[in-house]
Protein backbone atom coordinates (compact mmCIF):
# COMPACT_ATOMS: atom_id res chain seq x y z
CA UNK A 1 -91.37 32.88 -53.83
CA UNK A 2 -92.99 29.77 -55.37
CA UNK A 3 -91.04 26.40 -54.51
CA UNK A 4 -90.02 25.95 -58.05
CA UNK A 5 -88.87 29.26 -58.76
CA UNK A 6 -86.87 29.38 -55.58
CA UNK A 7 -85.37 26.14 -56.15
CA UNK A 8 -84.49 26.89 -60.12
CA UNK A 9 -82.41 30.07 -58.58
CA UNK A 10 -80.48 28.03 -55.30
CA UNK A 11 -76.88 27.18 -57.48
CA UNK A 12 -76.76 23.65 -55.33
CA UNK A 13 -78.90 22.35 -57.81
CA UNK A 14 -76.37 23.01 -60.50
CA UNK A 15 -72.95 22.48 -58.84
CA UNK A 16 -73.84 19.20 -56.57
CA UNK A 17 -74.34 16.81 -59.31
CA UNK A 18 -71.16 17.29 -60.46
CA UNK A 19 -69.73 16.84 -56.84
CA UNK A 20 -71.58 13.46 -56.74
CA UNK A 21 -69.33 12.24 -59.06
CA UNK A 22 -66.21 13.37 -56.94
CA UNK A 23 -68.09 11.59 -54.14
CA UNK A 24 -67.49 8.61 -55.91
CA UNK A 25 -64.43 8.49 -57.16
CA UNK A 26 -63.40 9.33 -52.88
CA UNK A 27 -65.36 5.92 -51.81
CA UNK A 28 -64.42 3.80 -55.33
CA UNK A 29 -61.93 1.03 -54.14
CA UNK A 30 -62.04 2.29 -50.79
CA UNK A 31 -65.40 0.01 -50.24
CA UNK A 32 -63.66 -2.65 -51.36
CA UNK A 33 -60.81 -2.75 -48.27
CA UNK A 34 -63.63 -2.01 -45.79
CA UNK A 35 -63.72 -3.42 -42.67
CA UNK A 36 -66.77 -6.55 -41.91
CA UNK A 37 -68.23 -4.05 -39.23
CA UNK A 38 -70.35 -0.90 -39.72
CA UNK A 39 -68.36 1.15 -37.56
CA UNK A 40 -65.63 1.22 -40.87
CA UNK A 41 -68.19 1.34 -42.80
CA UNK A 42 -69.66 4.42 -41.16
CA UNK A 43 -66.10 6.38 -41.27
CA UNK A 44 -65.85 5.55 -44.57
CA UNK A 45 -68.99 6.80 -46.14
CA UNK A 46 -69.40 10.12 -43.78
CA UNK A 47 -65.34 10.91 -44.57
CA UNK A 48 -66.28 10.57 -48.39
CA UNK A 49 -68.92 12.67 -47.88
CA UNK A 50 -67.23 15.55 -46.00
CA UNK A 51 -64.53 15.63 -48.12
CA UNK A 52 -66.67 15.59 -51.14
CA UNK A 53 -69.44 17.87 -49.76
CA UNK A 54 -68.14 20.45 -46.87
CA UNK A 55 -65.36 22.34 -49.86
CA UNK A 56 -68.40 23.43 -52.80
CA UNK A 57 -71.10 23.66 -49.75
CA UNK A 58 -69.02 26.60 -48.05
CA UNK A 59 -67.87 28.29 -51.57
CA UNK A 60 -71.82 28.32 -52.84
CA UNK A 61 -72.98 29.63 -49.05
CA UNK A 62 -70.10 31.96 -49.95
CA UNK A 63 -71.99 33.20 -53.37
CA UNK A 64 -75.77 32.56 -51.56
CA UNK A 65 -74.85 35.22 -49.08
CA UNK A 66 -73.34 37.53 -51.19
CA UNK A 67 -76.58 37.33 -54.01
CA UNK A 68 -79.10 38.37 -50.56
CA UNK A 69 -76.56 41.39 -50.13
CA UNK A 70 -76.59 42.89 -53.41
CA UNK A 71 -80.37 41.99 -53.51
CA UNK A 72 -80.78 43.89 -50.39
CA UNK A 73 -81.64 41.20 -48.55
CA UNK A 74 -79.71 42.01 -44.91
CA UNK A 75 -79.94 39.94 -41.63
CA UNK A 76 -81.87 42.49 -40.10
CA UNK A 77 -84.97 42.86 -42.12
CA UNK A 78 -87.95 43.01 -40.40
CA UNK A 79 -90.62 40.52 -42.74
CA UNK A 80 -87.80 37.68 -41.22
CA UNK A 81 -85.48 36.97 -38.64
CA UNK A 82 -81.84 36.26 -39.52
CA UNK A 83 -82.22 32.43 -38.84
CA UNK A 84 -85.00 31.88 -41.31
CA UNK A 85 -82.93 33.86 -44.30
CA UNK A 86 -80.16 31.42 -43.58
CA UNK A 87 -82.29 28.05 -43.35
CA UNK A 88 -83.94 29.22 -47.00
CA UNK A 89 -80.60 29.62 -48.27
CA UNK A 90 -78.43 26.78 -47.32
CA UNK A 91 -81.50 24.21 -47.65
CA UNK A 92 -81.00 23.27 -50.99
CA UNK A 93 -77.35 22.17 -50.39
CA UNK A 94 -77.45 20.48 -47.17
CA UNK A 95 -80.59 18.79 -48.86
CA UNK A 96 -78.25 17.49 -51.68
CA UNK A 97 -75.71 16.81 -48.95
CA UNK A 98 -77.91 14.31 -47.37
CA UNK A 99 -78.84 12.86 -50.04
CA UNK A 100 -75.10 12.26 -51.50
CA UNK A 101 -74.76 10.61 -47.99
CA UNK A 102 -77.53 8.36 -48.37
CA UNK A 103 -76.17 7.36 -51.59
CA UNK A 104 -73.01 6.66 -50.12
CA UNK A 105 -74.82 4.29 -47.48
CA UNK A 106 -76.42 2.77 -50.26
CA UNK A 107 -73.17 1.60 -51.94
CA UNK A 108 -71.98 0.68 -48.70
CA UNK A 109 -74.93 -1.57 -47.80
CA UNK A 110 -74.10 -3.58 -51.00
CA UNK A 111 -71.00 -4.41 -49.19
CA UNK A 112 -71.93 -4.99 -45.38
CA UNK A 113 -75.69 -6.22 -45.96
CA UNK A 114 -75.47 -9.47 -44.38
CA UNK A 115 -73.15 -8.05 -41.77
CA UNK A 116 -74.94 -7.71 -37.85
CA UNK A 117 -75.59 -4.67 -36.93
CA UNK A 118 -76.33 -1.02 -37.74
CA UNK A 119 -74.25 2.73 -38.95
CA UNK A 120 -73.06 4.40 -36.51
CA UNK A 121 -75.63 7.08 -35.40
CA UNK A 122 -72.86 9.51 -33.43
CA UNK A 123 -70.36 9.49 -36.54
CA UNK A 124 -73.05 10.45 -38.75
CA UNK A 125 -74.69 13.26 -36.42
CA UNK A 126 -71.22 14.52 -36.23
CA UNK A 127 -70.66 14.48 -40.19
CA UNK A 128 -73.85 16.57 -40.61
CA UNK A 129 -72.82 19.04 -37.49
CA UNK A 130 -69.26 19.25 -39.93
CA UNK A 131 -71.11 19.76 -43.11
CA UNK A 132 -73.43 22.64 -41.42
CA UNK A 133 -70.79 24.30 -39.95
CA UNK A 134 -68.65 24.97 -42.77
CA UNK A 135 -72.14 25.50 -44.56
CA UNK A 136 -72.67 28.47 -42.20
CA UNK A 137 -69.18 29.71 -42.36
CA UNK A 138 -69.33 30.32 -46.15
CA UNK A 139 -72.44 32.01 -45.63
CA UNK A 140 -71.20 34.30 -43.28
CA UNK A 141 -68.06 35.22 -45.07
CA UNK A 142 -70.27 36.09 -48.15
CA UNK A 143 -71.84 38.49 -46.26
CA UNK A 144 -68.22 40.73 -46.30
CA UNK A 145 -66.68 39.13 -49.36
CA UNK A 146 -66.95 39.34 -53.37
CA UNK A 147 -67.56 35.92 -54.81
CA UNK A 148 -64.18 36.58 -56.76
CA UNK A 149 -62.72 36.12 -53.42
CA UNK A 150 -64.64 34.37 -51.57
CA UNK A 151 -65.68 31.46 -53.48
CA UNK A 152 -62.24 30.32 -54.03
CA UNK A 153 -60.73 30.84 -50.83
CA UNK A 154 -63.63 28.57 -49.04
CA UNK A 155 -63.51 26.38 -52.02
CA UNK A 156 -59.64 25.67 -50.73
CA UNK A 157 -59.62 26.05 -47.32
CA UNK A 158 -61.93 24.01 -46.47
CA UNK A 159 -60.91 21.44 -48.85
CA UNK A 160 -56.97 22.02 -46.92
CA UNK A 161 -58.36 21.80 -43.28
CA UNK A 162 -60.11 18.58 -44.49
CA UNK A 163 -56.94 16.99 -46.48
CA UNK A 164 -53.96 17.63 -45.53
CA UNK A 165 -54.13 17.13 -41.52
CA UNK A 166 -53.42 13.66 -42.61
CA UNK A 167 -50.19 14.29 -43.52
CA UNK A 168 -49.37 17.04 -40.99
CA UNK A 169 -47.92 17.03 -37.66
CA UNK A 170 -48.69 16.80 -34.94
CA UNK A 171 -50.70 14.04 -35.81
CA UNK A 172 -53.94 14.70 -33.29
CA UNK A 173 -54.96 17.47 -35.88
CA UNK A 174 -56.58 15.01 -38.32
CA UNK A 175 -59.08 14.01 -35.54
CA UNK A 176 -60.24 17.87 -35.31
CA UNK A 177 -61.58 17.58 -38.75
CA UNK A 178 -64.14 15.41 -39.42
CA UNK A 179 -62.37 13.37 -42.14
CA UNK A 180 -61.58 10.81 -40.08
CA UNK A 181 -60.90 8.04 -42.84
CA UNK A 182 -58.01 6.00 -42.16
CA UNK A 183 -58.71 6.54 -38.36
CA UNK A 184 -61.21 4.21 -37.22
CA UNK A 185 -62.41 1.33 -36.85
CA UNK A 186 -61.07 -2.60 -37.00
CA UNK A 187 -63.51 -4.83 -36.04
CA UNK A 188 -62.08 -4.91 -32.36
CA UNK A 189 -61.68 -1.73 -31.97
CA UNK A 190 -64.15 1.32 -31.22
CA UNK A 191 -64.47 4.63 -32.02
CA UNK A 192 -63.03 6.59 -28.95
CA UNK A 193 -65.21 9.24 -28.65
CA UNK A 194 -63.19 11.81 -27.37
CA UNK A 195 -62.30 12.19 -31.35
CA UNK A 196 -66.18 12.72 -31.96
CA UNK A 197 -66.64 15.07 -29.18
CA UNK A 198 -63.81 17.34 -29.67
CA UNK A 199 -65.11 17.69 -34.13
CA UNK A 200 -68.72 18.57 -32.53
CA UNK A 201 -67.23 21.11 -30.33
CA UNK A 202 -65.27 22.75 -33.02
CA UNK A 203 -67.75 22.32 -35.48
CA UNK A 204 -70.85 23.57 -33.51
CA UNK A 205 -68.59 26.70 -31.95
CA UNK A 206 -67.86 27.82 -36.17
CA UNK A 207 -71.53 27.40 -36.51
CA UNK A 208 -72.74 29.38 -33.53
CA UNK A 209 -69.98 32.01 -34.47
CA UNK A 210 -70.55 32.38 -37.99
CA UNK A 211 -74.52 32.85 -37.39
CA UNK A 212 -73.60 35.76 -35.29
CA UNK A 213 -71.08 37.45 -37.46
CA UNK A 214 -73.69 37.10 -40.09
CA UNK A 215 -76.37 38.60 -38.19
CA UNK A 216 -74.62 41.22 -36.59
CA UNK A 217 -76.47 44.25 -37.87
CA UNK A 218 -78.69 43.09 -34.76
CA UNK A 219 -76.51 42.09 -32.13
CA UNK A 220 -75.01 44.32 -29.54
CA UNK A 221 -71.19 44.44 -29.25
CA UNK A 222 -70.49 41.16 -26.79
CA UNK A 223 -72.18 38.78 -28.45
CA UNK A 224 -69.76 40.10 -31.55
CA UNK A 225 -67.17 40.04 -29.87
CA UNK A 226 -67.65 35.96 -28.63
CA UNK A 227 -67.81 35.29 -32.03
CA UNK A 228 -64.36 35.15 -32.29
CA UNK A 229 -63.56 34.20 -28.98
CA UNK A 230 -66.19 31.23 -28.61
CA UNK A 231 -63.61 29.27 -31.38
CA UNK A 232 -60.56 30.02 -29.91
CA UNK A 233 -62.24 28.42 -26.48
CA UNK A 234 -63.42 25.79 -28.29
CA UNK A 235 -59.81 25.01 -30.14
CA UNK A 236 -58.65 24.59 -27.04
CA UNK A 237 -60.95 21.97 -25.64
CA UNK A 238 -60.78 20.22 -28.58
CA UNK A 239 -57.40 19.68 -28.62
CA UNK A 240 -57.38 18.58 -24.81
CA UNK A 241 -59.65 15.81 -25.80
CA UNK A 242 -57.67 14.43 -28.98
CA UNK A 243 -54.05 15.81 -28.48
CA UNK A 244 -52.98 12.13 -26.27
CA UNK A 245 -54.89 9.88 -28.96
CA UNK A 246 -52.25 9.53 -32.11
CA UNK A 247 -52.30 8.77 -35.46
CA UNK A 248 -55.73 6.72 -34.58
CA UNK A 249 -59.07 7.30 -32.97
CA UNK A 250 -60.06 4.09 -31.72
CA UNK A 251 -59.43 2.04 -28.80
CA UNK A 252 -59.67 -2.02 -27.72
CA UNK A 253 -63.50 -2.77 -27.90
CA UNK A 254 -64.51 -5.33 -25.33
CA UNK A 255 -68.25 -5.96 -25.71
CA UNK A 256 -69.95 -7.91 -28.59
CA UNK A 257 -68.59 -11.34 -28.57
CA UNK A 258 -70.33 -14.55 -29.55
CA UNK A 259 -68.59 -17.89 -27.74
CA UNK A 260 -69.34 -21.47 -28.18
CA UNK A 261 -67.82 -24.41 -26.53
CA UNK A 262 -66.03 -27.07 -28.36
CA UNK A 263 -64.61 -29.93 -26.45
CA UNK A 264 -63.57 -28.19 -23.35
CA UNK A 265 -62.42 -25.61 -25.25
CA UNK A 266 -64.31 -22.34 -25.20
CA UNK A 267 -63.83 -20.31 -28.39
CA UNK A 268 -65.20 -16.33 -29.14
CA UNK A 269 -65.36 -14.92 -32.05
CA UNK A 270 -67.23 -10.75 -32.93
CA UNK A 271 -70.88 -10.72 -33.78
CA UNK A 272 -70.10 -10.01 -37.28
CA UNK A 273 -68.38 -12.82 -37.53
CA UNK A 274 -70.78 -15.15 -35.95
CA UNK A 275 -71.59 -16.93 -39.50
CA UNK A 276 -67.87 -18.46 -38.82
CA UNK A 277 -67.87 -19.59 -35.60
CA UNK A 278 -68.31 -23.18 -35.97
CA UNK A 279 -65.58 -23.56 -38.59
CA UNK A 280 -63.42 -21.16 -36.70
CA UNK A 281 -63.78 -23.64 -33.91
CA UNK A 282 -63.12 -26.49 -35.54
CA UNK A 283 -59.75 -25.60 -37.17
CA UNK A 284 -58.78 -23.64 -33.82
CA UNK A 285 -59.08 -26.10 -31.35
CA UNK A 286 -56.41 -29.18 -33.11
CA UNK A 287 -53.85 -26.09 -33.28
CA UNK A 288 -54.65 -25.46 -29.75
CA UNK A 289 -53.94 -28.89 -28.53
CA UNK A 290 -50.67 -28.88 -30.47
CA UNK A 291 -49.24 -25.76 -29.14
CA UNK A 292 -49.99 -26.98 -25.88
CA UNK A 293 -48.36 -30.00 -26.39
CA UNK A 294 -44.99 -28.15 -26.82
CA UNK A 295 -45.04 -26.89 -23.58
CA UNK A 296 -47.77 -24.37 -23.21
CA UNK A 297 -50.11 -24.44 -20.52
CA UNK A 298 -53.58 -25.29 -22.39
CA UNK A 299 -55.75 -22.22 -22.63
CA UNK A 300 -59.57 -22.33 -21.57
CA UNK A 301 -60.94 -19.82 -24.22
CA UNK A 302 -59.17 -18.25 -27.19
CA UNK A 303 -60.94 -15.48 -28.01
CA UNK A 304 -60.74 -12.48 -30.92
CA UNK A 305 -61.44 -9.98 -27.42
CA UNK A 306 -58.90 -9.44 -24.76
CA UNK A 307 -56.56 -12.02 -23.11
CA UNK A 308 -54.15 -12.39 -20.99
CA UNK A 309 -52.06 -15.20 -23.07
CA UNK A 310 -51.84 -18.07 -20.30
CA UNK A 311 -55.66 -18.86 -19.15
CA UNK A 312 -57.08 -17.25 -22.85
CA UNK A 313 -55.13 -17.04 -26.41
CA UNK A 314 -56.17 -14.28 -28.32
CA UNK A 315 -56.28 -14.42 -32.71
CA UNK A 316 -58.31 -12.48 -34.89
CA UNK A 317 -60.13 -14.49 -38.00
CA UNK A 318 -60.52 -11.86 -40.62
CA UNK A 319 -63.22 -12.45 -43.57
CA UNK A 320 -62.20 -15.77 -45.69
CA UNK A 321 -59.09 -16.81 -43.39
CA UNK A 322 -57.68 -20.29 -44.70
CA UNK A 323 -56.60 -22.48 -41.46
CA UNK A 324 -53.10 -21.63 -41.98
CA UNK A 325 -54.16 -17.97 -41.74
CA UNK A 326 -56.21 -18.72 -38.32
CA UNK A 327 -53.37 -20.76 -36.64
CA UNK A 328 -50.61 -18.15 -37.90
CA UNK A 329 -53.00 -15.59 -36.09
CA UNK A 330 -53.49 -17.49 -33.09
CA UNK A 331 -49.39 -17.59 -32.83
CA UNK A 332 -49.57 -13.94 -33.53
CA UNK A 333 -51.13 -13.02 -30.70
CA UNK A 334 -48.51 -14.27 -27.84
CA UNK A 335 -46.34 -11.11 -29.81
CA UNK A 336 -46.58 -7.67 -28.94
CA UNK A 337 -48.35 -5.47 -30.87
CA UNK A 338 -44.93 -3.74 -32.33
CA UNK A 339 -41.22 -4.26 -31.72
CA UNK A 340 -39.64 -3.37 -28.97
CA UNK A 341 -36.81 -0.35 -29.39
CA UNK A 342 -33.79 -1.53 -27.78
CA UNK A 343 -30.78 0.48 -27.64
CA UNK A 344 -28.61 -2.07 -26.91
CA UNK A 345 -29.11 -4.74 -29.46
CA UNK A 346 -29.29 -4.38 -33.06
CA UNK A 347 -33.25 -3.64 -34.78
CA UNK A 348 -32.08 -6.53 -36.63
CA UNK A 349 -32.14 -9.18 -33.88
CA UNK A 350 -34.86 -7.75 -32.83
CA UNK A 351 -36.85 -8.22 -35.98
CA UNK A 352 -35.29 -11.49 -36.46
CA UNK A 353 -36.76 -12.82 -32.75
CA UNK A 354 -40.34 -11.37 -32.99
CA UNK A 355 -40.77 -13.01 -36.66
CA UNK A 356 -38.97 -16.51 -34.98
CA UNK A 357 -40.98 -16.58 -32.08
CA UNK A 358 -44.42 -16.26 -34.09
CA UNK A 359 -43.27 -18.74 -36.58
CA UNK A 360 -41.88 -21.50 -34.32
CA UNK A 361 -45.97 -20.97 -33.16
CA UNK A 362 -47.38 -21.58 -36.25
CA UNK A 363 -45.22 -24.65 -37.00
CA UNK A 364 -46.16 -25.87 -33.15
CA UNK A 365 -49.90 -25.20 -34.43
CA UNK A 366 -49.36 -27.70 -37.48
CA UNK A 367 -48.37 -25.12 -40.26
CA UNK A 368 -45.57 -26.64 -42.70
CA UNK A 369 -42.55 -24.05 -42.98
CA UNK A 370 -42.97 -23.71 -46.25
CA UNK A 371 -46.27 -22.35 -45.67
CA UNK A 372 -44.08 -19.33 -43.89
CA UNK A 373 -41.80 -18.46 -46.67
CA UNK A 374 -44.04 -15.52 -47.52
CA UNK A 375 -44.54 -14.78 -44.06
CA UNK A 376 -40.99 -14.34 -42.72
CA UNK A 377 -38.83 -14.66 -45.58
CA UNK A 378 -36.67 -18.31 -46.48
CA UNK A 379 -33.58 -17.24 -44.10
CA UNK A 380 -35.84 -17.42 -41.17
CA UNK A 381 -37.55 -20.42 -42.68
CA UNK A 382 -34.24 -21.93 -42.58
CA UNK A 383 -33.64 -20.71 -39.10
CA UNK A 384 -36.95 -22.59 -37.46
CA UNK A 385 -36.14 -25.64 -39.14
CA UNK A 386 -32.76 -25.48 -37.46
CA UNK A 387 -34.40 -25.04 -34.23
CA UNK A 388 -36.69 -27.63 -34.94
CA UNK A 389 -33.92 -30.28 -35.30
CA UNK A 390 -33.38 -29.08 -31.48
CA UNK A 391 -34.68 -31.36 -28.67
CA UNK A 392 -38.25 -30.48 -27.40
CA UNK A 393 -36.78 -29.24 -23.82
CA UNK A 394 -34.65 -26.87 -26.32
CA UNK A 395 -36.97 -25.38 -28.20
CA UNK A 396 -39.19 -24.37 -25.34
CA UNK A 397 -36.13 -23.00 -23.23
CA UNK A 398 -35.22 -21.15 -26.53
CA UNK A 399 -38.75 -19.46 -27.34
CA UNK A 400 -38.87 -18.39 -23.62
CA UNK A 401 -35.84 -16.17 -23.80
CA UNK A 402 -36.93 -15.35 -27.18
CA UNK A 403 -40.40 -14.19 -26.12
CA UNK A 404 -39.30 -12.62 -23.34
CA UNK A 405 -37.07 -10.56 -25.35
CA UNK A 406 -39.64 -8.96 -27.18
CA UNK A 407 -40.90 -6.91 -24.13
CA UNK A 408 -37.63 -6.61 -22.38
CA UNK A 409 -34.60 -4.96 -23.62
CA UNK A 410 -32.01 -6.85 -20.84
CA UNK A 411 -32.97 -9.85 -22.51
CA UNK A 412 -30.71 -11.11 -25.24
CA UNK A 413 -32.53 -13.05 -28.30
CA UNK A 414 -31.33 -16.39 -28.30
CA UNK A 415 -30.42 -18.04 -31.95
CA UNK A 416 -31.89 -15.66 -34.27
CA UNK A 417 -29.72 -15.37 -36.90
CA UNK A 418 -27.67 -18.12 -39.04
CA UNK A 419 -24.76 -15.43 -38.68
């Protein structure tokens, strides 16, 4: 068939422009809360494509396979082999596919162009193993179903596996997918790649299996017969690898820090963020020396990697912070990363401590307390500034106990509440 005339009859051509438009309305504001690394970026552009992409590919693979059968056209004719058919068929919409992806890196690279480094190659690869997979699925089922039937039903269900997972339980199913927006990545985190591993395993065991129920005119009985079971093996080791992770799919990142020195004081900062270093530096280093002087031991390095709170302080300068913002974040990161659940005592207290502790910090740091109002609310305002009145020896007895009771639930919070 002539390249013209064969791609004038493939239905991609007609359906996919209309699901470019869907593809944008799925990345629209999203782009503008993305992350300053192109790991985000990544997740964001391959989840908008997925969602946008996987749902119409699989119903039109659905009506492609069922327009060979009642042409004629079978898996096991001899001119060529079952694989070739198939590659013919579904070329025209992973084409458009690709290209709806590229697109979506284009808008993205408006956002993250001056931003150090590169997509992520393994979220992408995994994206396209998604989009072939349910590509080849649709293709097999129209092989045994009317387009009345079966255009609809992988029109929805793939559109449902994709969705809703999100809002499911338990929550490890929306990392099965390959929507994984909302999953990954902060800038100091990475993808944890057990989440990759265990879509590529599901995705590529669908593909495998739907090739062979399609072409089954010409295989013997076993190889049938896996294509059911190679899933169900597959299900399982997929869930092995993702059931542990949560609600997210990342973990601490540790690598790809820039440091510079700045009078005895060594501060790091991620490569993306590199453009901000010296400033960071500068408006770091005076709320250093003024935390210290309450009673801290002075740090060598603060750092937006790990630390250990005593020889490093850890903060995180997100794009545009103000110096209030960076010394608030510095305080914030002597807190645990959530509140502690304590039986015993009130959430309240609890509550009441953690947002204390960070803001007696801030105002150690050189932040005025009404700077915090927004922060932690005017009672707790009020609260510092009574602790503030306190003598120096006072104040660092009372954010000890304070700080201790955030990761200890035998330890009472000390003056945390004007009641």
């Amino acid at each position: 068939m002539p390249l013209h005339r064969w791609l004038r009859s493939a239905a991609a051509i007609y359906v996919m422009p209309f699901v470019a438009v869907y593809l944008v309305v799925l990345l629209g504001d999203g782009l503008d809360f993305v992350e300053d690394n192109w790991r985000d970026g990544t997740v964001k552009a391959t989840s908008a494509a997925v969602l946008a992409f996987a749902p119409p590919m699989a119903a039109i693979a659905a009506w492609e396979s069922w327009r060979l059968r009642r042409a004629g056209v079978h898996p096991g004719v001899s001119v060529r082999g079952p694989a070739t058919i198939m590659m013919w068929s579904l070329l025209p919409m992973l084409g458009c596919a690709v290209l709806g992806m590229l697109a979506a890196f284009g808008a993205l690279f408006t956002k993250l162009g001056d931003v150090p480094g590169t997509p992520d190659l393994l979220v992408i690869v995994t994206a396209m193993l998604v989009l072939s997979a349910w590509a080849v699925v649709g293709f097999a089922a129209g092989r045994w179903l009317h387009p009345a039937v079966g255009v609809p039903v992988l029109l929805v269900m793939a559109w449902f596996w994709l969705a809703y997972p999100v809002a499911l339980d338990p929550l490890w199913l929306r990392h099965l997918t390959g929507y994984n927006d909302g999953a990954c990545c902060r800038t100091d985190a990475v993808f944890d790649n057990r989440a990759l591993a265990a879509q590529a395993i599901l995705a590529g065991s669908l593909l495998v299996a739907a090739s062979l129920i399609w072409s089954s005119s010409r295989r013997p009985v076993l190889l049938r017969a896996s294509a059911v079971l190679l899933p169900l093996c597959a299900m399982l080791i997929a869930i092995g690898l993702v059931k542990n992770l949560g609600p997210y799919a990342e973990r601490p990142r540790s690598a790809g820090l820039i440091c510079r020195g700045y009078s005895q004081l060594q501060v790091c900062v991620w490569k993306e963020r590199r453009k901000d270093l010296d400033r960071d530096a500068r408006l770091i280093y005076p709320a250093v020396q003024k935390i210290s002087a309450a009673g801290l031991p002075r740090p060598e390095r603060v750092t937006e990697g790990p630390a250990d709170q005593k020889t490093s302080w850890s903060f995180v300068a997100a794009p545009d912070s103000s110096g209030v913002d960076l010394v608030v974040a510095l305080a914030g990161g002597f807190l645990p990363s959530k509140e502690l659940d304590c039986s015993k005592r009130s959430a309240e207290r609890g509550g009441d401590a953690y947002n204390l502790v960070g803001a007696w910090l801030a105002v150690k740091g050189g932040v005025e307390p009404a700077q915090l109002v927004g922060k932690v609310g005017d009672e707790n305002v009020a609260m510092i500034k009574r602790v503030l009145a306190t003598s120096e020896s006072v104040q660092l007895s009372w954010f000890k106990q304070n700080l201790a009771s955030l990761t200890d639930c035998n330890i009472e919070p000390r003056e945390v509440s004007a009641q």
